[in-house]
Every structure is written in C-alpha cells, then in structure tokens.
Protein backbone atom coordinates (compact mmCIF):
# COMPACT_ATOMS: atom_id res chain seq x y z
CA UNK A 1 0.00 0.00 0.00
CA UNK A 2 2.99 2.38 1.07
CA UNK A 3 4.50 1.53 -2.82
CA UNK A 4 1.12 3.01 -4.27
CA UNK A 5 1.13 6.56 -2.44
CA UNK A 6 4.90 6.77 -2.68
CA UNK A 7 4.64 6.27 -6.89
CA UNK A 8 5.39 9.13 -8.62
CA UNK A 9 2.08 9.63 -10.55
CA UNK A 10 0.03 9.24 -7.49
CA UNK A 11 2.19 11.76 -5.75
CA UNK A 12 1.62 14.16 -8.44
CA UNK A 13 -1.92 13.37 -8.38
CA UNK A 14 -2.36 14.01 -4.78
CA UNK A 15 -0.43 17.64 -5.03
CA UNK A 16 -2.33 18.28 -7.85
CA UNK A 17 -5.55 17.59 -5.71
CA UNK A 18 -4.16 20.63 -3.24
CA UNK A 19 -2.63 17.74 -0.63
CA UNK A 20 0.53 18.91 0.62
CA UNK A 21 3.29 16.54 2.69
CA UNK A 22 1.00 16.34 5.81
CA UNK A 23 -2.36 15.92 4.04
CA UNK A 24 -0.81 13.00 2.14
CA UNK A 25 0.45 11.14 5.19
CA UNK A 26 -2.75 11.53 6.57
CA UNK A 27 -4.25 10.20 3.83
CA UNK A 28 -1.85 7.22 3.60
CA UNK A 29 -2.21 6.44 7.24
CA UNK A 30 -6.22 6.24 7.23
CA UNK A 31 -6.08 3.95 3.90
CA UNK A 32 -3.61 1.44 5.18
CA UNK A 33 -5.45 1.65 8.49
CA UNK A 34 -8.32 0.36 6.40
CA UNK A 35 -7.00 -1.96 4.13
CA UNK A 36 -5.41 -3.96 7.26
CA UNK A 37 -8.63 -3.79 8.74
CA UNK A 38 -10.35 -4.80 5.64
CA UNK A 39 -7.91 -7.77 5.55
CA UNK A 40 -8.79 -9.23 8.52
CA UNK A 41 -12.76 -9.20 7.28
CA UNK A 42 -13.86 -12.65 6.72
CA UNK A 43 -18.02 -13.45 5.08
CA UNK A 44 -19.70 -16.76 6.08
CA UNK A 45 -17.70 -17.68 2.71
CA UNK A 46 -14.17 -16.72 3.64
CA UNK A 47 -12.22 -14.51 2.21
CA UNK A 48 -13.55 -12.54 -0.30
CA UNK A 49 -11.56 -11.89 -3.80
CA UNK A 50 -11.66 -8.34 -3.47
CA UNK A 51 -9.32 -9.02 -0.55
CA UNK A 52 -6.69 -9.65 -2.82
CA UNK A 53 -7.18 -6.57 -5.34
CA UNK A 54 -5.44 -3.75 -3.23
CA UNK A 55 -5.19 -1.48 -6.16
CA UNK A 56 -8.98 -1.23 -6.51
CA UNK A 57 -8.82 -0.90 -3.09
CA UNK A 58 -6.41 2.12 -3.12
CA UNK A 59 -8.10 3.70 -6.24
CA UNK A 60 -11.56 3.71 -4.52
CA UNK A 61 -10.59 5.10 -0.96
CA UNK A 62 -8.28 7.22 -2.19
CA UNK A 63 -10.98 8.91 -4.43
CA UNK A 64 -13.61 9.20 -2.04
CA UNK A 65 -11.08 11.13 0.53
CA UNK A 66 -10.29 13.19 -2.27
CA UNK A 67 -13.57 14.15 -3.57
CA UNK A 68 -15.36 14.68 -0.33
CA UNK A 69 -14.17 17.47 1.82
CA UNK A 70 -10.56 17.62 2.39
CA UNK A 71 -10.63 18.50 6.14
CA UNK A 72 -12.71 15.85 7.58
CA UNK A 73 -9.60 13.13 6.96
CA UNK A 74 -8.12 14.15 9.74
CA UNK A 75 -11.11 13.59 11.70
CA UNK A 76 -11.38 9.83 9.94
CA UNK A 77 -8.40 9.15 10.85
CA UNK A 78 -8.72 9.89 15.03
CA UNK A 79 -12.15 7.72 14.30
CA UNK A 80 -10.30 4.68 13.09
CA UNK A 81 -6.98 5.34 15.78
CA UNK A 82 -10.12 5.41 18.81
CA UNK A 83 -11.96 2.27 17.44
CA UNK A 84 -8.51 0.30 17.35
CA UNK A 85 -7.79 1.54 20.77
CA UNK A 86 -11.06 -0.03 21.38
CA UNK A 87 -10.46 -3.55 20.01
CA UNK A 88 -12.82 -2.12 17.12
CA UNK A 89 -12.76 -3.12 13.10
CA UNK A 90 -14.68 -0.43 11.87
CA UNK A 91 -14.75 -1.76 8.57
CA UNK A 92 -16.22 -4.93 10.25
CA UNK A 93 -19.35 -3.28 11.46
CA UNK A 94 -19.27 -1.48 7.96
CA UNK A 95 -20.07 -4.53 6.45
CA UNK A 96 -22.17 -6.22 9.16
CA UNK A 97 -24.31 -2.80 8.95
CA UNK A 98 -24.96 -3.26 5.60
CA UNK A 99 -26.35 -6.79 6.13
CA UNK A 100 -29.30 -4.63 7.77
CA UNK A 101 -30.47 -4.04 4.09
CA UNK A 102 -28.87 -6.54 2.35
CA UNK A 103 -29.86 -9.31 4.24
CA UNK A 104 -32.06 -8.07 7.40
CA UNK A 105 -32.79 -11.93 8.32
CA UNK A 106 -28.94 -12.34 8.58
CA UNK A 107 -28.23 -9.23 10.34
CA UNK A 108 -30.61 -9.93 13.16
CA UNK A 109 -29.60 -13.36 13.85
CA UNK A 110 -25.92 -12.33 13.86
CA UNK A 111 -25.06 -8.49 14.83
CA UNK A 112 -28.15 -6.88 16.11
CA UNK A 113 -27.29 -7.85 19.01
CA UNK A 114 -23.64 -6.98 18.89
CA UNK A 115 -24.13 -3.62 17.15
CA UNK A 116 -26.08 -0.79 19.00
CA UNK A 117 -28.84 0.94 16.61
CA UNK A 118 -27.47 5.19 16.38
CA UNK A 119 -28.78 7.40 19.11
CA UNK A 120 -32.09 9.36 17.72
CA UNK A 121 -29.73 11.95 17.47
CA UNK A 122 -27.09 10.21 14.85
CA UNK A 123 -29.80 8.67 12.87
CA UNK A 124 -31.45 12.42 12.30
CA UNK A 125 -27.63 13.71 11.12
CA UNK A 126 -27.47 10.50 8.53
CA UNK A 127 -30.56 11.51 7.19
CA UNK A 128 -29.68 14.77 7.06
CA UNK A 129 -26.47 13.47 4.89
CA UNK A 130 -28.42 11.26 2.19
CA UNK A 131 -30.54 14.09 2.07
CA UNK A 132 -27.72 16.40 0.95
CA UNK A 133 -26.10 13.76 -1.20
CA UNK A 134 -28.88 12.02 -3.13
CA UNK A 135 -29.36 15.13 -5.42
CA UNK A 136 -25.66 14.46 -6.23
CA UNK A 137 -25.91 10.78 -6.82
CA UNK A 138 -28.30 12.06 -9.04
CA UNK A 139 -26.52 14.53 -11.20
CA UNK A 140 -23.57 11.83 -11.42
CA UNK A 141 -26.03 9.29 -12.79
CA UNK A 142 -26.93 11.86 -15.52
CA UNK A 143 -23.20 13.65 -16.16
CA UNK A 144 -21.34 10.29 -16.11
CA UNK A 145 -23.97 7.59 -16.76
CA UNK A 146 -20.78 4.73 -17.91
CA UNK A 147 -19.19 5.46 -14.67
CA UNK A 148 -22.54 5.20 -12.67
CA UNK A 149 -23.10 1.98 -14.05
CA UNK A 150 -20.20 0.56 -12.76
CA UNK A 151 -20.38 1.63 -9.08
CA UNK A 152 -22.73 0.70 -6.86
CA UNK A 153 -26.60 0.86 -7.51
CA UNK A 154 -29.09 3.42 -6.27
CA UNK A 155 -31.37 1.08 -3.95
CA UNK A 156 -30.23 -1.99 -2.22
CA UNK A 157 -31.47 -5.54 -2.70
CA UNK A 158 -30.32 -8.56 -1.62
CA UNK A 159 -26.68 -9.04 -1.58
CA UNK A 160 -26.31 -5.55 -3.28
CA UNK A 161 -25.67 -2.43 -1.29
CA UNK A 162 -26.80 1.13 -2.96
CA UNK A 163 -24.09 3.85 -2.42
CA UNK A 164 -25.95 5.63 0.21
CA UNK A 165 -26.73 2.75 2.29
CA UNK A 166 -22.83 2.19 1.92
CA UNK A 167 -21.92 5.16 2.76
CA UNK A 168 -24.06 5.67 5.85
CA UNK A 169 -23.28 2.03 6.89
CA UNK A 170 -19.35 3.52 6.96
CA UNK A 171 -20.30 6.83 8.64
CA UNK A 172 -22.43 5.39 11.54
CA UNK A 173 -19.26 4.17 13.32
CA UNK A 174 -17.73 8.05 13.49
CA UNK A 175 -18.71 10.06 16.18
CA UNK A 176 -21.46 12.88 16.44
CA UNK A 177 -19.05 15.98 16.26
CA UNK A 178 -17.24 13.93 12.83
CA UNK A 179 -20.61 13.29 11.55
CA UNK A 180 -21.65 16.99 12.18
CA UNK A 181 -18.21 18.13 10.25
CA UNK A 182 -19.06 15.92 7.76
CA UNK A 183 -22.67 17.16 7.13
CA UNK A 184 -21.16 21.36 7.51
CA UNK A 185 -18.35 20.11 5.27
CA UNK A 186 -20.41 19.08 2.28
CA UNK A 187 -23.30 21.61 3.01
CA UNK A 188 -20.46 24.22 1.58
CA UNK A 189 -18.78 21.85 -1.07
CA UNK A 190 -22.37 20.57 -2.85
CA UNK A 191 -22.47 24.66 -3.72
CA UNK A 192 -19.57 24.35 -6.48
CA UNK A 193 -18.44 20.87 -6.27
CA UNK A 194 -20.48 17.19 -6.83
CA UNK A 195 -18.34 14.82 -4.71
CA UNK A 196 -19.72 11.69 -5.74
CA UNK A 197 -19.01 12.61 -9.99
CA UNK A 198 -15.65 13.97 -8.81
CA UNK A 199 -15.09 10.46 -6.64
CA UNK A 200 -16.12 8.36 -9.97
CA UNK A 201 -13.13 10.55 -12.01
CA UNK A 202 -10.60 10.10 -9.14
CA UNK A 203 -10.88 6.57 -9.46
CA UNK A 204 -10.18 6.46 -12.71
CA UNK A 205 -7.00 8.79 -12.50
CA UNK A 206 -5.84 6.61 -9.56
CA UNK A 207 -6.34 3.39 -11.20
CA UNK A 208 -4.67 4.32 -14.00
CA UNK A 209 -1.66 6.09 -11.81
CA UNK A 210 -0.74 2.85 -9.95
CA UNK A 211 -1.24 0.85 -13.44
CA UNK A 212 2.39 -0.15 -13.92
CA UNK A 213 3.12 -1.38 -10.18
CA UNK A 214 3.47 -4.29 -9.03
C-alpha cells in the first residue's frame, strides 16, 4: 500500500488535488489503516476476492477522501486510531451494517445484538447526509452515466448495497461531532463541487496512476 502513495504519478496526483506533505500522510495512514482492517474481514464464505485486489482498493478510498471534503480526513483518521484503541474493526461493522439491508434476516440473527442501533440523534444527522447527497448521486447518474453503471446501484437488494446505504453504513461508526463536520463540510462543497461525480473521475486517475506497479 505504502508503494502506491509513494509512486510518482500518485504523488503528483495528490499535489495536484491541493494535498501537501502532511495531508498525504494523513491520507496514507487512514487507507492502510483500512486496508489492514479490511484484511482481517472474513463473510460466512471466507475470504472474499476483493481481498486480494489492493489497487482497486487504493483507487476507490483514495478517491472518495479526495472528492469529499478535504478537512474531515483528519477527523477519519482519530475515528479509526479510537476504534482500534477499542479492540474495534470499523470496517467490520461497515459490512455487518450493511447486512441490515442486504440481508435483514442475517443481520438480526448475527449483529443486532452486537451492534447498538445510532442514538435518535445520529440517525437524524445520517438523514440529514443522504438528504444532501442524493441530489448528487443524481446529477452523477446523468453527467457520467458509464461510470454510474459501474459503481454501486441506487437502492439496495439482496446481496447488493446502494451507495448511500454504503456510505451511511461507513459513517455510523464516526462520532457525532465527525458526523456533524461531515454534514457542515459538504453543506459548503455541494455549492460548487459534486463529490460523488468527482469520486467516480478520481478513481479512474488513480487506477490508471498505480497501473504499472506491481
């Protein structure tokens, strides 16, 4: 993982994306934190393939750090240092939360009992973020419909997650004052910038950065 953020391309990337020395460490520390705890994710079927494919991996993190607001990285990555601290894999309960709409018969038979529901509080704030995001999923459907139809689809079924139920499976684990950043953060970006198009472009850039490494 270090190889890919040290590669010149994805350096050049990254300072082209307004990251200086800091900002990229940051960002490096948070993604490895993630794809070690990632690794150590197993499914009733063992490891999963994707396991293996840390250059998707990197692309796809990478871009949605980049595209969403800058500053709340920082706050990710005290999230992720607190939860390990805790005997916590975040990514874990990423997953098992999305087995609530993926495959609610699972999900109560094996975590809702091990995973607290969010305070009436939190769940008000995540609905307060796919409110402010699913114009955007929107617009990126109809700017880049090719890219769309490669990542992940608008409503959840079985064994399919929708990018909002992802993405609020992944933000349920921070904590209120990172969520609140999170919803002030994008509240000023959605005015000039649509993260999730600029997240499907980033992935592309990054993929094809870390293309000739092995």
């Amino acid at each position: 993982m270090r190889g890919l953020f040290s590669a010149p391309a994805v350096v050049g990337l990254l300072e082209g994306e307004g990251l200086d020395a800091a900002a990229r460490e940051t960002l490096e520390r948070v993604v490895c934190l993630e794809w070690e705890l990632f690794d150590g994710v197993r499914n009733a079927g063992g490891r999963a393939s994707c396991q293996d494919d840390l250059r998707s991996f990197f692309s796809y993190r990478c871009a949605q750090y980049l595209a969403f607001p800058h500053e709340i990285v920082p706050r990710v990555l005290g999230e992720l240092e607190r939860a390990e601290l805790e005997g916590r894999n975040v990514v874990r309960e990423k997953y098992a939360r999305m087995m609530a709409v993926t495959d609610p018969e699972a999900f109560g038979r094996e975590w809702s009992s091990l995973l607290a529901p969010p305070s009436p509080v939190k769940s008000e704030a995540l609905r307060q973020l796919r409110r402010l995001l699913v114009p955007a999923l929107e617009e990126a459907a109809a700017a880049l419909p090719v890219s769309h139809g490669h990542a992940r689809p608008d409503e959840s079924s079985a064994g399919h997650v929708s990018a909002l139920d992802y993405l609020e499976a992944e933000v349920c684990s921070y904590s209120l004052g990172t969520i609140f950043a999170l919803r002030d953060a994008l509240r000023r970006q959605l005015g000039h910038t649509n993260p999730i198009a600029r997240s499907y472009v980033l992935s592309g850039r990054l993929h094809d950065a870390t293309e000739v490494i092995e």
